[in-house]
Protein backbone atom coordinates (compact mmCIF):
# COMPACT_ATOMS: atom_id res chain seq x y z
CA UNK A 1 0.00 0.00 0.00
CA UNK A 2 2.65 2.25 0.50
CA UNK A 3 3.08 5.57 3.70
CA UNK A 4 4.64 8.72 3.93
CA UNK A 5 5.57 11.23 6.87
CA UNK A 6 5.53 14.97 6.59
CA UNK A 7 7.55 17.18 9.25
CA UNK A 8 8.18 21.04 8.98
CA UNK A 9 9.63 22.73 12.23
CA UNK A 10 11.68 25.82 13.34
CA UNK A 11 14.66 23.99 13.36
CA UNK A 12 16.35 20.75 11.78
CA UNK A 13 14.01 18.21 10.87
CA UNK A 14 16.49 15.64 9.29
CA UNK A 15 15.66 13.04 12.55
CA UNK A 16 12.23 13.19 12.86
CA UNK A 17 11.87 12.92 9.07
CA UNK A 18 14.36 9.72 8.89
CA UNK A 19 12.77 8.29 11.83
CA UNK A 20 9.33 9.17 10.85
CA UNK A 21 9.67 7.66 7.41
CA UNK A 22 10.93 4.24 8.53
CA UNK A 23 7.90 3.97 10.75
CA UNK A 24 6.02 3.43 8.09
CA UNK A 25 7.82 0.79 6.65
CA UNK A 26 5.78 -2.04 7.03
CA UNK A 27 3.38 -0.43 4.33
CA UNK A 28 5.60 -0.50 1.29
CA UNK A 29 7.83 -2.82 -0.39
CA UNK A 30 9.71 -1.44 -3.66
CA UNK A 31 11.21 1.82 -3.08
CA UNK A 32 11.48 4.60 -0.61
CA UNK A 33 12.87 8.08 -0.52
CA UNK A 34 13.39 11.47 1.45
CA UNK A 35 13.49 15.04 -0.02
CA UNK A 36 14.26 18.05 2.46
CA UNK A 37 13.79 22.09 1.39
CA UNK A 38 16.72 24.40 2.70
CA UNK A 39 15.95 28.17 1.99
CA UNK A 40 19.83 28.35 1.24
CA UNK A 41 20.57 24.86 -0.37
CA UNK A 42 17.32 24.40 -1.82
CA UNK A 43 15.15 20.86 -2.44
CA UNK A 44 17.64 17.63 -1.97
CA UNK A 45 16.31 14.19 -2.75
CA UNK A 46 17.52 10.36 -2.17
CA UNK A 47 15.64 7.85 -3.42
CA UNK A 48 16.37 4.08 -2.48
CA UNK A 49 15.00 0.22 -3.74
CA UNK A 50 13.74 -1.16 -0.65
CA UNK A 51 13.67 -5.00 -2.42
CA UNK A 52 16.85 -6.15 -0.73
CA UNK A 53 17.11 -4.23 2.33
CA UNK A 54 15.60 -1.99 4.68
CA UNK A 55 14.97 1.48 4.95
CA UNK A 56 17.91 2.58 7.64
CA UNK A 57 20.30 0.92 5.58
CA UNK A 58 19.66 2.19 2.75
CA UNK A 59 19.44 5.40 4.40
CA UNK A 60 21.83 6.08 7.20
CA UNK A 61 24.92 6.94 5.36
CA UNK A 62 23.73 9.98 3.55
CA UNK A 63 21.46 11.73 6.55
CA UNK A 64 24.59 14.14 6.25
CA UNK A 65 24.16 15.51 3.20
CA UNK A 66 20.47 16.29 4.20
CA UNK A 67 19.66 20.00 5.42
CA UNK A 68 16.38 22.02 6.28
CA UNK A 69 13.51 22.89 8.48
CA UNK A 70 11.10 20.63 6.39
CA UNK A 71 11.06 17.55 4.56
CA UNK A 72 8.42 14.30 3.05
CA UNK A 73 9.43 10.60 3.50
CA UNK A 74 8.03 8.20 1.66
CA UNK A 75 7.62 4.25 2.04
CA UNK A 76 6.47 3.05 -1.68
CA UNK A 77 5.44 -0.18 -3.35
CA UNK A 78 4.94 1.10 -6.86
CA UNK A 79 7.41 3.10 -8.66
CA UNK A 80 10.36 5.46 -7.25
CA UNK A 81 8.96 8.34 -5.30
CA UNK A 82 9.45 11.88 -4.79
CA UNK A 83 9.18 13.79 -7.52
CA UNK A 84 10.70 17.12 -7.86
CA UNK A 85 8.58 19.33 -9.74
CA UNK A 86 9.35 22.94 -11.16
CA UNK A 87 5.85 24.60 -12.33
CA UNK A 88 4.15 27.66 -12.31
CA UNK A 89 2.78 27.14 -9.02
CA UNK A 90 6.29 27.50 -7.86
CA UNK A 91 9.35 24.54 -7.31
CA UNK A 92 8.11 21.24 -4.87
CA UNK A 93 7.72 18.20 -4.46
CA UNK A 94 5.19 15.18 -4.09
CA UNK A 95 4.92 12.21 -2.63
CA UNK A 96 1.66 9.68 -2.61
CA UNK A 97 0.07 6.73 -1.30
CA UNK A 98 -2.25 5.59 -4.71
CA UNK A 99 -3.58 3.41 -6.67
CA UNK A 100 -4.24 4.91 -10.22
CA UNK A 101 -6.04 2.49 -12.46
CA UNK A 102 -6.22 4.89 -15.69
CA UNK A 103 -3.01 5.52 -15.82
CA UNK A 104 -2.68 5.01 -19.39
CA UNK A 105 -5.97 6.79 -20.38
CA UNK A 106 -4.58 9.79 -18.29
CA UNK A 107 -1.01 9.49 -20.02
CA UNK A 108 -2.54 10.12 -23.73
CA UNK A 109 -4.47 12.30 -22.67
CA UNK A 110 -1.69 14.45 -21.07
CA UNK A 111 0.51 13.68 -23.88
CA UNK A 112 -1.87 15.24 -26.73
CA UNK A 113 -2.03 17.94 -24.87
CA UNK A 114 1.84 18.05 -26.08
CA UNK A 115 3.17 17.03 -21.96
CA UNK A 116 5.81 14.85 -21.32
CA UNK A 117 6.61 11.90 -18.53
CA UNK A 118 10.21 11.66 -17.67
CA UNK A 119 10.29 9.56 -14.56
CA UNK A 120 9.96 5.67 -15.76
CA UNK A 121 10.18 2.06 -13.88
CA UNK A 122 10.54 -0.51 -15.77
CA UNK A 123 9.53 1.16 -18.64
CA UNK A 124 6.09 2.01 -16.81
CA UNK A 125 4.08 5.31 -16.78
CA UNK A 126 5.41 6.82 -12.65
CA UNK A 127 2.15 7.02 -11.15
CA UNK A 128 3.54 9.90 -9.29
CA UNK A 129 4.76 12.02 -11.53
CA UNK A 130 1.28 11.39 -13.87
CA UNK A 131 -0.05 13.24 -10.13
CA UNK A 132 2.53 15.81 -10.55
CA UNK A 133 1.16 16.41 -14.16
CA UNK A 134 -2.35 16.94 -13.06
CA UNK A 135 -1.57 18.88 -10.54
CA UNK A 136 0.31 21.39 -12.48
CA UNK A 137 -2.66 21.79 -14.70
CA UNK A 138 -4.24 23.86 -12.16
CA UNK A 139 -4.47 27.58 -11.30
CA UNK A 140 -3.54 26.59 -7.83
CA UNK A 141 -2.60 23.79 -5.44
CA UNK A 142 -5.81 23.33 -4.61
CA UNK A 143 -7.22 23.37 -7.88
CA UNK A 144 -4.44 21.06 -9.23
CA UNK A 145 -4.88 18.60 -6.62
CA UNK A 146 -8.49 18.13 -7.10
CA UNK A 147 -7.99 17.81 -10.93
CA UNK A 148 -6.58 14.95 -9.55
CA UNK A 149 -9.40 13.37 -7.50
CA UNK A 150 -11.47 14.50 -10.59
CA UNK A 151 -9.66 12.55 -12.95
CA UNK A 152 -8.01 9.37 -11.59
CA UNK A 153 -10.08 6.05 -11.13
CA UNK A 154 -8.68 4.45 -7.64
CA UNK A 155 -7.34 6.23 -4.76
CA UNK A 156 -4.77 8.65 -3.99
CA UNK A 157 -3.40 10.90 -1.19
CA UNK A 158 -0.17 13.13 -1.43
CA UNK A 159 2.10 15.15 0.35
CA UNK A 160 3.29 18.43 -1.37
CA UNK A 161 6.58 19.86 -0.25
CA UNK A 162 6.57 23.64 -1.12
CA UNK A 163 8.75 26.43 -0.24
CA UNK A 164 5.77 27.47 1.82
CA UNK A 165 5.32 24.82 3.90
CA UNK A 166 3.42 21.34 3.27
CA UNK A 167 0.16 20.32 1.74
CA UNK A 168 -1.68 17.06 3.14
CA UNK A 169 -4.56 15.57 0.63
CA UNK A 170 -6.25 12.60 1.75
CA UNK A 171 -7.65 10.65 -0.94
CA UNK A 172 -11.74 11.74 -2.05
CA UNK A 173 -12.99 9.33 0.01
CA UNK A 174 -10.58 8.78 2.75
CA UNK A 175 -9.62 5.30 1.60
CA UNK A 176 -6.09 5.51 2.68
CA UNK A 177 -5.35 7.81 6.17
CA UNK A 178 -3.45 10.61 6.94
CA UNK A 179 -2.98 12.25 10.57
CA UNK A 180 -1.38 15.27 11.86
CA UNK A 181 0.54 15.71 14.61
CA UNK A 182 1.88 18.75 16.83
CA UNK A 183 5.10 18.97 18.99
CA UNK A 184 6.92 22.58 19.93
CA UNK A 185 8.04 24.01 17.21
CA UNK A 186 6.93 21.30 15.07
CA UNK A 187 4.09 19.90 12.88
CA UNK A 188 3.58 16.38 10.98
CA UNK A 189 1.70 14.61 9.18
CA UNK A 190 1.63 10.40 8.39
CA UNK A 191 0.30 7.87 7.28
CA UNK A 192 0.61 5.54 10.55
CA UNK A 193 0.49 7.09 14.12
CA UNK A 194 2.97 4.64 15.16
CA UNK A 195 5.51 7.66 13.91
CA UNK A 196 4.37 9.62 16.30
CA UNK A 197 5.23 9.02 20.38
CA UNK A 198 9.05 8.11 20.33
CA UNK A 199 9.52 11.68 18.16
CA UNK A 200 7.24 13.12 20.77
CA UNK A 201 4.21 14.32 18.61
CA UNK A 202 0.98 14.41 19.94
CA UNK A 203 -1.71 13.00 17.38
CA UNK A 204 -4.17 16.51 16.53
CA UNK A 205 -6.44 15.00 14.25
CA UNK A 206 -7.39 12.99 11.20
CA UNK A 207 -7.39 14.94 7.68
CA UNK A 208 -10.66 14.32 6.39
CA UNK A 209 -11.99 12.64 2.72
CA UNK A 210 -10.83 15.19 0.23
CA UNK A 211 -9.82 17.48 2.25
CA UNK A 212 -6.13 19.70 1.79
CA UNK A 213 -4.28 21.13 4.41
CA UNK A 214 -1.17 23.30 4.22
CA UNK A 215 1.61 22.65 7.42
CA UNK A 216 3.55 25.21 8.79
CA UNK A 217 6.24 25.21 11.84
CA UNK A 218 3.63 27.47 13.54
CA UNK A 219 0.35 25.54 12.93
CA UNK A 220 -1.69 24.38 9.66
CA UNK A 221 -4.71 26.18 7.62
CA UNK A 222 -7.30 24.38 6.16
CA UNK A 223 -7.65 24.86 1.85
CA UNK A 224 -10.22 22.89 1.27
CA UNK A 225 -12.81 21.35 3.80
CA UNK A 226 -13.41 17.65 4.06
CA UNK A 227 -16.53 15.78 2.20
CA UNK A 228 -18.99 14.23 3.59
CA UNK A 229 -18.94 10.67 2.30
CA UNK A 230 -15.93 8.41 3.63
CA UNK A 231 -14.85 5.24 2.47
CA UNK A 232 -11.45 4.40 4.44
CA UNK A 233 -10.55 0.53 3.81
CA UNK A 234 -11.86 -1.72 6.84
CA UNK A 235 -8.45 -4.05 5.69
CA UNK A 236 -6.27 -1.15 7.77
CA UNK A 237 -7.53 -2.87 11.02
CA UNK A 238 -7.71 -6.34 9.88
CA UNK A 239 -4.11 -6.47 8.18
CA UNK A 240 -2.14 -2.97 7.08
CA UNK A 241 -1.78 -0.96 10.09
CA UNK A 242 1.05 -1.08 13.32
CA UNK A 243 -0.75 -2.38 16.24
CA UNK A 244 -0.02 1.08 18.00
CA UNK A 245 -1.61 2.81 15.04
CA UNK A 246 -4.71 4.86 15.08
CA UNK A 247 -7.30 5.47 12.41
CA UNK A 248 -9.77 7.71 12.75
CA UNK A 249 -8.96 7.69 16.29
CA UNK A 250 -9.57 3.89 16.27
CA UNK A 251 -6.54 1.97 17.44
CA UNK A 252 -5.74 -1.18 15.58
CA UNK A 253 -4.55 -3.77 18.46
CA UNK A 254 -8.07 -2.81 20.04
CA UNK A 255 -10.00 -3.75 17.09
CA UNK A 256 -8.30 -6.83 16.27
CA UNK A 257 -8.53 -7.98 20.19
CA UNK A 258 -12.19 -7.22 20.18
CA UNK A 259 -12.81 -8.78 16.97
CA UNK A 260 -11.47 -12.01 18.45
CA UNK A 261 -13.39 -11.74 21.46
CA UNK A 262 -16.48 -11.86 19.68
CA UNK A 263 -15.73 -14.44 17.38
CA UNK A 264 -14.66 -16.73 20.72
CA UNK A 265 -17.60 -16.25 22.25
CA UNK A 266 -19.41 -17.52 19.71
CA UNK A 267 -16.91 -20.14 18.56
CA UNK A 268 -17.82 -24.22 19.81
CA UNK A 269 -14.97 -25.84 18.91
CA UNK A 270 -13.29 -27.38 21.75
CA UNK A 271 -9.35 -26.61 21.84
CA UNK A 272 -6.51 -26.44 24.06
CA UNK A 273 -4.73 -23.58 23.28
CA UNK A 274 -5.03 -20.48 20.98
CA UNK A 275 -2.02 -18.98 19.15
CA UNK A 276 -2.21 -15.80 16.85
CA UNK A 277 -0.07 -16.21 13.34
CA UNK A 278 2.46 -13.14 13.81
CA UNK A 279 2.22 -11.07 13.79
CA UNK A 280 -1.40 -9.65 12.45
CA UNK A 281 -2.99 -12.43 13.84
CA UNK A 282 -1.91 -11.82 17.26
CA UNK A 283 -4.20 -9.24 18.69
CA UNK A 284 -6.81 -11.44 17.07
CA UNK A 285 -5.57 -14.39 18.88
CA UNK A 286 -5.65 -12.64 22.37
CA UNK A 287 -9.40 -11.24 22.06
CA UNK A 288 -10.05 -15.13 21.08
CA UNK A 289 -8.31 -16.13 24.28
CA UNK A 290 -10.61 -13.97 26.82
CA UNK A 291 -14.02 -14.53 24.54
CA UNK A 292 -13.37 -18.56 24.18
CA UNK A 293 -11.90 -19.01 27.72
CA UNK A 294 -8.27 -20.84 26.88
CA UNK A 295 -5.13 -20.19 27.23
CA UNK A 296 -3.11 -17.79 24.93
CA UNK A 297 0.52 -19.86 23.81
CA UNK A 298 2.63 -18.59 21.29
CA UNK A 299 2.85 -22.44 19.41
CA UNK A 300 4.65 -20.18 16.40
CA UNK A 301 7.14 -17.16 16.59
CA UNK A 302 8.48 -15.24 13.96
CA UNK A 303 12.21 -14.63 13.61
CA UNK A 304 12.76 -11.48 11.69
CA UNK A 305 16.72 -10.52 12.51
CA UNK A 306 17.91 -11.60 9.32
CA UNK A 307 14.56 -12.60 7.01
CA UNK A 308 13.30 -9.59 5.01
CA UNK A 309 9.78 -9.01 4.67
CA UNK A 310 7.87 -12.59 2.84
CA UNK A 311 6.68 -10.23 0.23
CA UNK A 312 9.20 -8.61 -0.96
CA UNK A 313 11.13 -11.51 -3.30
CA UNK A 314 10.10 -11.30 -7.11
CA UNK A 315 8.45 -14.72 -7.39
CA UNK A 316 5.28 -16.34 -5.73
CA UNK A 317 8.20 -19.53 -4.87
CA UNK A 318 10.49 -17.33 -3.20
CA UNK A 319 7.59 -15.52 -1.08
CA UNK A 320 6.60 -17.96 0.07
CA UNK A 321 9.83 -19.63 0.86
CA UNK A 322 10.51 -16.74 2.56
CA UNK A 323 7.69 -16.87 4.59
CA UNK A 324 7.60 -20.16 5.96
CA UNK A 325 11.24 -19.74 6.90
CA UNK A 326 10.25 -16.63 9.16
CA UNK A 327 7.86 -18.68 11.11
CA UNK A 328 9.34 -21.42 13.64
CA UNK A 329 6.83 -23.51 14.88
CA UNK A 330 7.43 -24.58 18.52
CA UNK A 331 7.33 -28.34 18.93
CA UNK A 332 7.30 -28.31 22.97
CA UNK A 333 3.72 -26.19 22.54
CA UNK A 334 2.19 -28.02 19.28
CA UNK A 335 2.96 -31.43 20.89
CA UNK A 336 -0.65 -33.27 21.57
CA UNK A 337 -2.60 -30.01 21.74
CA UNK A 338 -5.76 -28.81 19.49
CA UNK A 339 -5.24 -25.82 18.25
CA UNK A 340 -6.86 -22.55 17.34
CA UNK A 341 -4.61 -20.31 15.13
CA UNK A 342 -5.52 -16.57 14.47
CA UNK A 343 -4.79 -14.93 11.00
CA UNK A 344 -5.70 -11.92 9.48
CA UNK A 345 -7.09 -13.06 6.00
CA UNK A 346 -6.46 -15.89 3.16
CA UNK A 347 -5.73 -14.93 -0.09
CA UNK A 348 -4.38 -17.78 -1.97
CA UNK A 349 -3.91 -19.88 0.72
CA UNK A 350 -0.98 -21.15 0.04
CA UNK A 351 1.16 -19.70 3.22
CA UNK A 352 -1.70 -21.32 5.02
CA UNK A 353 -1.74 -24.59 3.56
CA UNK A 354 2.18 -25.03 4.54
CA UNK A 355 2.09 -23.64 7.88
CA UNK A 356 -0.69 -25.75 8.74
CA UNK A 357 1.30 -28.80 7.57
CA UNK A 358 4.12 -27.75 9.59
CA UNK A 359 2.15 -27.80 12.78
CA UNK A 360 0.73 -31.29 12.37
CA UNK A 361 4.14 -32.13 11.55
CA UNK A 362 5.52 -30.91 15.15
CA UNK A 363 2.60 -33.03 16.73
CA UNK A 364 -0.35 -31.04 16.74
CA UNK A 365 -3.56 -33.21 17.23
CA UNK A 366 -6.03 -30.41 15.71
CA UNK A 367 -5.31 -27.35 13.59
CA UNK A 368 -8.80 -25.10 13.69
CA UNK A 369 -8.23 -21.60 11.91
CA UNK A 370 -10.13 -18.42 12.63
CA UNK A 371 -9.98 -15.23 10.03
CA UNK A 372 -10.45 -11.97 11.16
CA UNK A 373 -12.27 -10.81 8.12
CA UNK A 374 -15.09 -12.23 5.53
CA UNK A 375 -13.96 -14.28 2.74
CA UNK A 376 -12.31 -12.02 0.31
CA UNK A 377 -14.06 -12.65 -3.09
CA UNK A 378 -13.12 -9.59 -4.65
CA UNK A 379 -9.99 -8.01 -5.68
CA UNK A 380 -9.03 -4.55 -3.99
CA UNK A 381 -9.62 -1.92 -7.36
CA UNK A 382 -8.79 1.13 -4.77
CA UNK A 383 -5.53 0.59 -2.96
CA UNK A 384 -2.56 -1.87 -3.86
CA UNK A 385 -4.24 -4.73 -1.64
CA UNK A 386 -1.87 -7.62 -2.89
CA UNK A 387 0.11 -8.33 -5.60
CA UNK A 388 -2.69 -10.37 -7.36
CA UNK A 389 -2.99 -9.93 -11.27
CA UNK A 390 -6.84 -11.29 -11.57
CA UNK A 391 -9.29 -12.33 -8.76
CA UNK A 392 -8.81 -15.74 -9.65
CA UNK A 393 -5.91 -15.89 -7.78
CA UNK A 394 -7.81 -15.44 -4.86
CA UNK A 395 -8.79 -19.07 -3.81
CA UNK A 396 -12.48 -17.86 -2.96
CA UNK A 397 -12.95 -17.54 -6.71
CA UNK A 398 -10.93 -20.62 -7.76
CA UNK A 399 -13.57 -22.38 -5.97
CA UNK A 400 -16.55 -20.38 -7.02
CA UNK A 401 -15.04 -21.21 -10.95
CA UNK A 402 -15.02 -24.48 -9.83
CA UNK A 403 -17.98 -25.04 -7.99
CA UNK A 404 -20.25 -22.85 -10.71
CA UNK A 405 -18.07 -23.16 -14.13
CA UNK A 406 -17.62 -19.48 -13.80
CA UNK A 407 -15.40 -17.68 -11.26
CA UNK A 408 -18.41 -14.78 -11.54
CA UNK A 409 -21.40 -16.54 -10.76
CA UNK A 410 -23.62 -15.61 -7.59
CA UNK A 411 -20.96 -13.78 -6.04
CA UNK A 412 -23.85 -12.58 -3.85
CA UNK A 413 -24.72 -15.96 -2.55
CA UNK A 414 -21.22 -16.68 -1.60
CA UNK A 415 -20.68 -13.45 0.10
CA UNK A 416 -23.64 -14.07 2.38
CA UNK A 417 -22.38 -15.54 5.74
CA UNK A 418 -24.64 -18.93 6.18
CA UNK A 419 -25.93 -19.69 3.12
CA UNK A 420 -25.27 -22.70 1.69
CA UNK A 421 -23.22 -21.45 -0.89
CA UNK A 422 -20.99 -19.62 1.57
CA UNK A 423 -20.89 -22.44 3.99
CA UNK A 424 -19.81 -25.21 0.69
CA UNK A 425 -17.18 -22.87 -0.17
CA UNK A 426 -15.69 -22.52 3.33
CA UNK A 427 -15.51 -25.89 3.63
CA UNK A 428 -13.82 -25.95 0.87
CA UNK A 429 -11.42 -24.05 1.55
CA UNK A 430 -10.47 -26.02 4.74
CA UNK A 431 -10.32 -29.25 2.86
CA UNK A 432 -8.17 -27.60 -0.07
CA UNK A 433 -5.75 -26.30 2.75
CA UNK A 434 -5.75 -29.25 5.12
CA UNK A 435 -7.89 -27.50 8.10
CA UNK A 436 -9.43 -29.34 10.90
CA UNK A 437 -11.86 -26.74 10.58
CA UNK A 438 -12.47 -23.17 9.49
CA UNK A 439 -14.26 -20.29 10.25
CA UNK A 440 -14.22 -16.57 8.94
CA UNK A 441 -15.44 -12.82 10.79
CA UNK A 442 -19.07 -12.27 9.95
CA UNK A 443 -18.61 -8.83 8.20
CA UNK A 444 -21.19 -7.83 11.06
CA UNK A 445 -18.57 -8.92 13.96
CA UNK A 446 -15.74 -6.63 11.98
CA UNK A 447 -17.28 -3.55 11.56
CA UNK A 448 -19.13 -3.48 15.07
CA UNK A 449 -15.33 -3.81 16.10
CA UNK A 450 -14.29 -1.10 14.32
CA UNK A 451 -17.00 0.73 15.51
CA UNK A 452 -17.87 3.01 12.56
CA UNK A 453 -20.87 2.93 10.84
CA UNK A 454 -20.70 0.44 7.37
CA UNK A 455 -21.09 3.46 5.20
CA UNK A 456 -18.48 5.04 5.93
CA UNK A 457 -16.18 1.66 5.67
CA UNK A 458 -14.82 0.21 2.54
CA UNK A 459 -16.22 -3.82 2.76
CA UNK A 460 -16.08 -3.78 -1.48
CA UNK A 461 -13.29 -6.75 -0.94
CA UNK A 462 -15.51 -8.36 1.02
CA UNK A 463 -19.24 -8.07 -0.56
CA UNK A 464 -18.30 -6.25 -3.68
CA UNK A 465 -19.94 -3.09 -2.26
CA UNK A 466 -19.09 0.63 -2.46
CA UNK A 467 -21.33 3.29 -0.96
CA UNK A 468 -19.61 6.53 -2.19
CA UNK A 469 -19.27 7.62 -5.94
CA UNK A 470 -16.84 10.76 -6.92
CA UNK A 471 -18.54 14.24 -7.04
């Protein structure tokens, strides 16, 4: 999905920017950069591939050569990111968190209009810079960026650095998040809270759907008020966001522990122990514990010192190599026990599928899973959800195709928790991935533990639904 981190202060922000920027690392996978604006030295940019190592690394060496009172960070898992820009609305530059769909149909029409794209990635259109583009194309920042929201099919929010400070637009709808935050002498904005207590900011509020706010070391000014209709993607709590991270002044770690709750209390499986699959599945895991009344063991840890991140390799085989060889199972623990383990979601299954046969492997009598979310039977076409090509590599719909002779067929049916379409494909799904059993969120249970109303929640992945349409 991709975060960024914003900081503008009276003094040198080159620490809370570096620092602030890796906190968001979890959210991207491809590239990452910093750019800082010095009234003497001007804009100064490093941009880094993220595929083989991590962010400090890449980083830490050059933090000299850095200078300024304000600077945008960006974690990204599309193409290199920021982009310097020299316009008439003055010399900056922009980060974003998107997912452009049109891409091309924006390109041509940019390019008969006799503009030209000079940032590529593998020979690909930089969504970023196609933002830059539009932007420019207005009388003003705020015009530019909502020729933006006007004209790109997906999702996108941005952070502008200017030589007057720094403009925050959340996507139209508020699918992806961004929160400011306030220390002495300083201001911030991010895409994950998490950036915020160890650099001592103090969380001031959400930016709204649509709206654009301009940062100075002094305070912010609203340019544009928010919209009314939201959309911001339920998967934040279920998958994408720190534990410590708030949305909407929701914390994570609370929804996921009261999402579990709920589904143990209403769970009849009889088990030993309960263990959450690290580490999303671990807040899950601990609601389960106090709603189903057993014991919390951790029957698999996760050893990360010198494993990068299981989705970062090029190829499906190396993922999820990769990914097995992060998680240890613990024989001692999985020895004679049944066993409920917590995830956040299947996609493919295939992690699944060889994790579970690892456990029975170390001795585990009974391997019961619990999701966190619905089945996902649609693919994400707002935010950069996986790095699925087509729906059918979801193994909802490979069953669907199967069951139906057409991956498309009553989708409604098998979205619909307890019918008998839903409950055939479930079953399924545990069979297909060696289960004892299986059992998924009712899309009721997640978004009463969100605690936002469902029309203000993105569930499309989920039931295919979307309440909000661009104005």
């Amino acid at each position: 999905m991709g975060g960024f981190f914003g900081t503008i202060s009276v003094k040198d922000c080159i620490n809370d920017l570096f620092y602030g920027t890796d906190y968001n690392s979890h959210l991207g996978t491809k590239r990452a950069g910093l750019v800082t604006f010095d009234k003497e030295k001007g804009f100064n940019r490093a941009i880094h591939s993220l595929e083989r190592n991590y962010f400090r690394s890449r980083f830490e060496d050059e933090l000299s050569k850095f200078a300024g009172n304000c600077g945008v960070g960006v974690i990204s898992d599309t193409d290199p990111q920021p982009i310097i820009v020299n316009s008439h609305l003055g010399r900056y530059a922009v980060v974003t968190v998107a997912k452009i769909n049109n891409q091309r149909e924006i390109a041509d029409k940019l390019l008969a209009k006799h503009m030209h794209f000079s940032e590529q990635s593998a020979n690909r259109i930089n969504q970023t810079e196609l933002v830059a583009l539009l932007i420019n194309m207005g009388e003003t920042f705020t015009d530019g960026i909502n020729n933006v929201y006007n004209e790109i099919e997906g999702s996108c929010s941005m952070l502008i650095l200017t030589e007057d400070g720094i403009i925050a637009a959340r996507d139209l709808l508020g699918r992806t998040p961004i929160v400011i935050g306030k220390k002495e002498g300083s201001y911030a904005a991010t895409s994950e809270t998490t950036a915020f207590p160890n650099l001592g900011f103090e969380a001031v509020r959400d930016v709204g759907p649509g709206e654009i706010i301009r940062l100075r070391a002094d305070g912010f000014e609203v340019m544009q008020k928010a919209k009314e209709c939201q959309q911001i993607c339920s998967f934040l709590w279920v998958y994408y966001g720190f534990p410590s991270s708030d949305y909407e002044g929701i914390n994570t770690e609370m929804v996921r522990e009261r999402n579990g709750e709920m589904m143990g209390k209403e769970d009849d499986v009889d088990a030993d122990i309960v263990c959450g699959i690290p580490d999303s599945g671990v807040g899950m895991a601990l609601g389960y514990s106090d709603g189903h009344k057993i014991p919390y063991k951790r029957a698999v840890v996760k050893y990360t010192p010198t494993w990068p991140r299981s989705f970062t390799p090029g190829t499906q085989t190396r993922r999820d190599l990769v990914a097995k060889m992060k998680l240890i199972p613990n024989p001692a623990i999985l020895k004679n026990n049944r066993i409920v383990f917590c995830d956040d979601s299947i996609v493919r299954g295939t992690q699944l599928r060889d994790n579970v046969r690892e456990f029975f492997d170390n001795g585990a009598k009974e391997v019961h899973v619990r999701i966190s979310c619905p089945p996902l039977v649609y693919g994400c076409p707002f935010i950069g959800f996986t790095s699925s090509k087509s729906d059918l590599e979801l193994i909802t719909r490979q069953i669907i195709k199967d069951f139906e002779g057409d991956d498309s067929k009553n989708l409604e049916k098998y979205t619909k928790t307890g019918s008998p379409e839903y409950e055939r494909m479930v079953k399924e799904i545990a069979k297909r991935l060696g289960l004892s059993s299986l059992k998924f969120a009712k899309l009721e249970t997640l978004i009463e533990s969100i605690g936002m109303p469902k029309c203000k929640i993105c569930t499309h992945c989920f039931d295919g639904t979307s309440f909000c349409k661009k104005k």
